[in-house]
N, C-alpha and C. Protein backbone atom coordinates (compact mmCIF):
# COMPACT_ATOMS: atom_id res chain seq x y z
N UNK A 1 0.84 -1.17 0.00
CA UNK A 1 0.00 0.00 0.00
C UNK A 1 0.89 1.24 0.00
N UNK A 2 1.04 1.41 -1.07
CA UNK A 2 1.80 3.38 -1.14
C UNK A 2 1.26 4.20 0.42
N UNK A 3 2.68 4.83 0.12
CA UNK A 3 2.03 5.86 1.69
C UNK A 3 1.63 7.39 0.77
N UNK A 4 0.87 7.67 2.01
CA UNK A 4 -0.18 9.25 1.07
C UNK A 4 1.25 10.56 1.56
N UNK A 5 0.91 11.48 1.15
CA UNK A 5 1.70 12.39 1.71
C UNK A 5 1.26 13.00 2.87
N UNK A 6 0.45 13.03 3.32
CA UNK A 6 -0.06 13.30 4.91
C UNK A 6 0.64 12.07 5.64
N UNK A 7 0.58 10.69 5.23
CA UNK A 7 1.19 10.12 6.33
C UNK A 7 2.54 10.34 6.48
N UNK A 8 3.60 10.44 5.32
CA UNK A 8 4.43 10.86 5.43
C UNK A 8 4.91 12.18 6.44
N UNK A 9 4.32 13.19 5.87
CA UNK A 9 4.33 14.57 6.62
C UNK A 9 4.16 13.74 8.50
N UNK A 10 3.29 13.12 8.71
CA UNK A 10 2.88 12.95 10.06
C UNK A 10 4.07 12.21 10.83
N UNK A 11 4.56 11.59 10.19
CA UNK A 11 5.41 10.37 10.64
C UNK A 11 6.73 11.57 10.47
N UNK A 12 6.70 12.77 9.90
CA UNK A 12 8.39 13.99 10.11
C UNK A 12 7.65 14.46 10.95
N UNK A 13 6.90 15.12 11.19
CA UNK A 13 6.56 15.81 12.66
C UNK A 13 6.71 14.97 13.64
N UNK A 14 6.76 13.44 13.87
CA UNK A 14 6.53 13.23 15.14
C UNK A 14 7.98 12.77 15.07
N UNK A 15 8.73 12.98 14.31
CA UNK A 15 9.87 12.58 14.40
C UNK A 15 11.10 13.95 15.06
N UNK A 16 10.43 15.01 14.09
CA UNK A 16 10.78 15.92 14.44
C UNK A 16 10.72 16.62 16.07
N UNK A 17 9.10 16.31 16.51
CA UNK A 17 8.88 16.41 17.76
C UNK A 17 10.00 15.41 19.33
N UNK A 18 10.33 14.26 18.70
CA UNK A 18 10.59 13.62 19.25
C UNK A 18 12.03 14.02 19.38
N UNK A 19 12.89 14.31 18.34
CA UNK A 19 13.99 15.26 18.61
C UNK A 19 14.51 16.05 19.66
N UNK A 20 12.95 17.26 19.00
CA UNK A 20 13.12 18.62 20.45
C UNK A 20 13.05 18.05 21.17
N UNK A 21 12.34 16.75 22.20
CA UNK A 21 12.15 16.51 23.11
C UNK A 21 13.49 16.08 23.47
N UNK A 22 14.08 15.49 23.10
CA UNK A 22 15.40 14.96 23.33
C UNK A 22 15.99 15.86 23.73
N UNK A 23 16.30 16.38 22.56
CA UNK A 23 17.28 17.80 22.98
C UNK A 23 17.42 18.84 24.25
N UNK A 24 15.72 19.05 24.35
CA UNK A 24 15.06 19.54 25.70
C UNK A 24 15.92 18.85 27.00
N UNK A 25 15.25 17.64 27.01
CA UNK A 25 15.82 16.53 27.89
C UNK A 25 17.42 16.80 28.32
N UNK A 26 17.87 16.68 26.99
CA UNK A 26 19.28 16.62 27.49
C UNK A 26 20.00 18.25 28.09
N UNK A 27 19.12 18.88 27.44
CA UNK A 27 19.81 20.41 28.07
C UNK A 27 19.13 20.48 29.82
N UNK A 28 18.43 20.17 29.83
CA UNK A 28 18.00 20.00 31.53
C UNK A 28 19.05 19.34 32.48
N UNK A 29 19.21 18.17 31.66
CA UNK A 29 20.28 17.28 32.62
C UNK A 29 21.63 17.75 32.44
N UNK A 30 21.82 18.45 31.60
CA UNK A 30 22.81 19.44 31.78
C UNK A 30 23.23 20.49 32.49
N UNK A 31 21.75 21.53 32.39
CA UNK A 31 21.69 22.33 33.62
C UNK A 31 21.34 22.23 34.75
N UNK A 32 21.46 21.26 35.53
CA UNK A 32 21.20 21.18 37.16
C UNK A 32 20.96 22.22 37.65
N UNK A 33 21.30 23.23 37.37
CA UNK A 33 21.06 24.28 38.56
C UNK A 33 21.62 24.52 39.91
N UNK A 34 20.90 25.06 41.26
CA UNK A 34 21.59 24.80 42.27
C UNK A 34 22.70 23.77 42.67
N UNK A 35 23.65 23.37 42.90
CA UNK A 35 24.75 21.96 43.56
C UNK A 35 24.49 22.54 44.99
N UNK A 36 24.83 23.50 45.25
CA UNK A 36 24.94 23.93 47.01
C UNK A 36 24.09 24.67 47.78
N UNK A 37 23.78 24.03 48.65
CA UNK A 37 22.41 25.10 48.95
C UNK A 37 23.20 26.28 49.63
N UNK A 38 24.09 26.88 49.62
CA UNK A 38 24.57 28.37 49.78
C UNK A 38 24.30 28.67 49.05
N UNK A 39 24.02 28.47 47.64
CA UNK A 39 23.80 28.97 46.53
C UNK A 39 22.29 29.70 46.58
N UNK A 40 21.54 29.24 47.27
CA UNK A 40 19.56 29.60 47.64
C UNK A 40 19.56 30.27 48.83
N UNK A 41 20.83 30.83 49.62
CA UNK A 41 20.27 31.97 50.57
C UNK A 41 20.45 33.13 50.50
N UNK A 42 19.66 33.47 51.19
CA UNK A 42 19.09 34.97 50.75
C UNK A 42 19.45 35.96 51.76
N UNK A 43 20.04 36.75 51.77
CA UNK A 43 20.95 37.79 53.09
C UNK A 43 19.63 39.12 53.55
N UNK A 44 19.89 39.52 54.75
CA UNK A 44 18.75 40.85 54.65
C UNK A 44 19.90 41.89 54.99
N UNK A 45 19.71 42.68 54.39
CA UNK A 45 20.97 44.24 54.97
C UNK A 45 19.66 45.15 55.95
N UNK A 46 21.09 45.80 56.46
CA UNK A 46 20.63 46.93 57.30
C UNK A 46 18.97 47.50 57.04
N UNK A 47 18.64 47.40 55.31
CA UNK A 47 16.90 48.32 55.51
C UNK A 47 16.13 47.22 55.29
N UNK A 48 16.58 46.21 55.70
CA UNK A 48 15.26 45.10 55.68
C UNK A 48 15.52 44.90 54.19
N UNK A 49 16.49 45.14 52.87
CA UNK A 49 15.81 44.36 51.72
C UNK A 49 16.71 43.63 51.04
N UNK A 50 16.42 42.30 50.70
CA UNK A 50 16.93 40.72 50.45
C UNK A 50 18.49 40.91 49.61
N UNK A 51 19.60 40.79 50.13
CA UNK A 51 20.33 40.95 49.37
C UNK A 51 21.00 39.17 48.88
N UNK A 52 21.56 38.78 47.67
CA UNK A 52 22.33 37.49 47.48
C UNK A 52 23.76 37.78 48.15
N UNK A 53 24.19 38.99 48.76
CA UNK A 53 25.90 38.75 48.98
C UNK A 53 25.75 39.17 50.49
N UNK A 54 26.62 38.38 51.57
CA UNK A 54 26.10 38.92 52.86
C UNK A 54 26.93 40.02 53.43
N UNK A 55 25.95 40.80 54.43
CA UNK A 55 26.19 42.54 54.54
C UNK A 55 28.11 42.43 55.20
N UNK A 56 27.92 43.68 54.91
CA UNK A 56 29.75 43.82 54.84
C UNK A 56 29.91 44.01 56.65
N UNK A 57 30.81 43.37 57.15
CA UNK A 57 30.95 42.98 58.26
C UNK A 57 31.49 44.21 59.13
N UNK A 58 31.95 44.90 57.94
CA UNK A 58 32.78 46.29 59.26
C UNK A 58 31.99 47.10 59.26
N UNK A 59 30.38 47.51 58.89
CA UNK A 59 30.15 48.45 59.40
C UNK A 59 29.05 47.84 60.41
């Protein structure tokens, strides 16, 4: 049975889809993100507002 050109077309999109997904996939497990949880705290300075670096010790 010949294939139509819609099935064709259908069978590159899901091929195609299945790709990005990969690709997706693998850039995630790539970027982990956080390793240390020093990395997720959050400092408060002198006016109460959230700083990432902690307040400078000499004043």
């Amino acid at each position: 049975m010949p294939e139509t050109w819609k099935k064709r077309e259908r069978e590159r999109n899901k091929q195609q889809l299945k790709r990005e997904k990969a690709e997706k996939k693998l850039e995630r497990k790539n970027n982990q993100g956080h390793h240390d949880w020093t990395d997720m705290l959050a400092y408060v300075d002198e006016n109460g507002n959230l700083s990432s670096k902690p307040a400078d010790p000499s004043l």
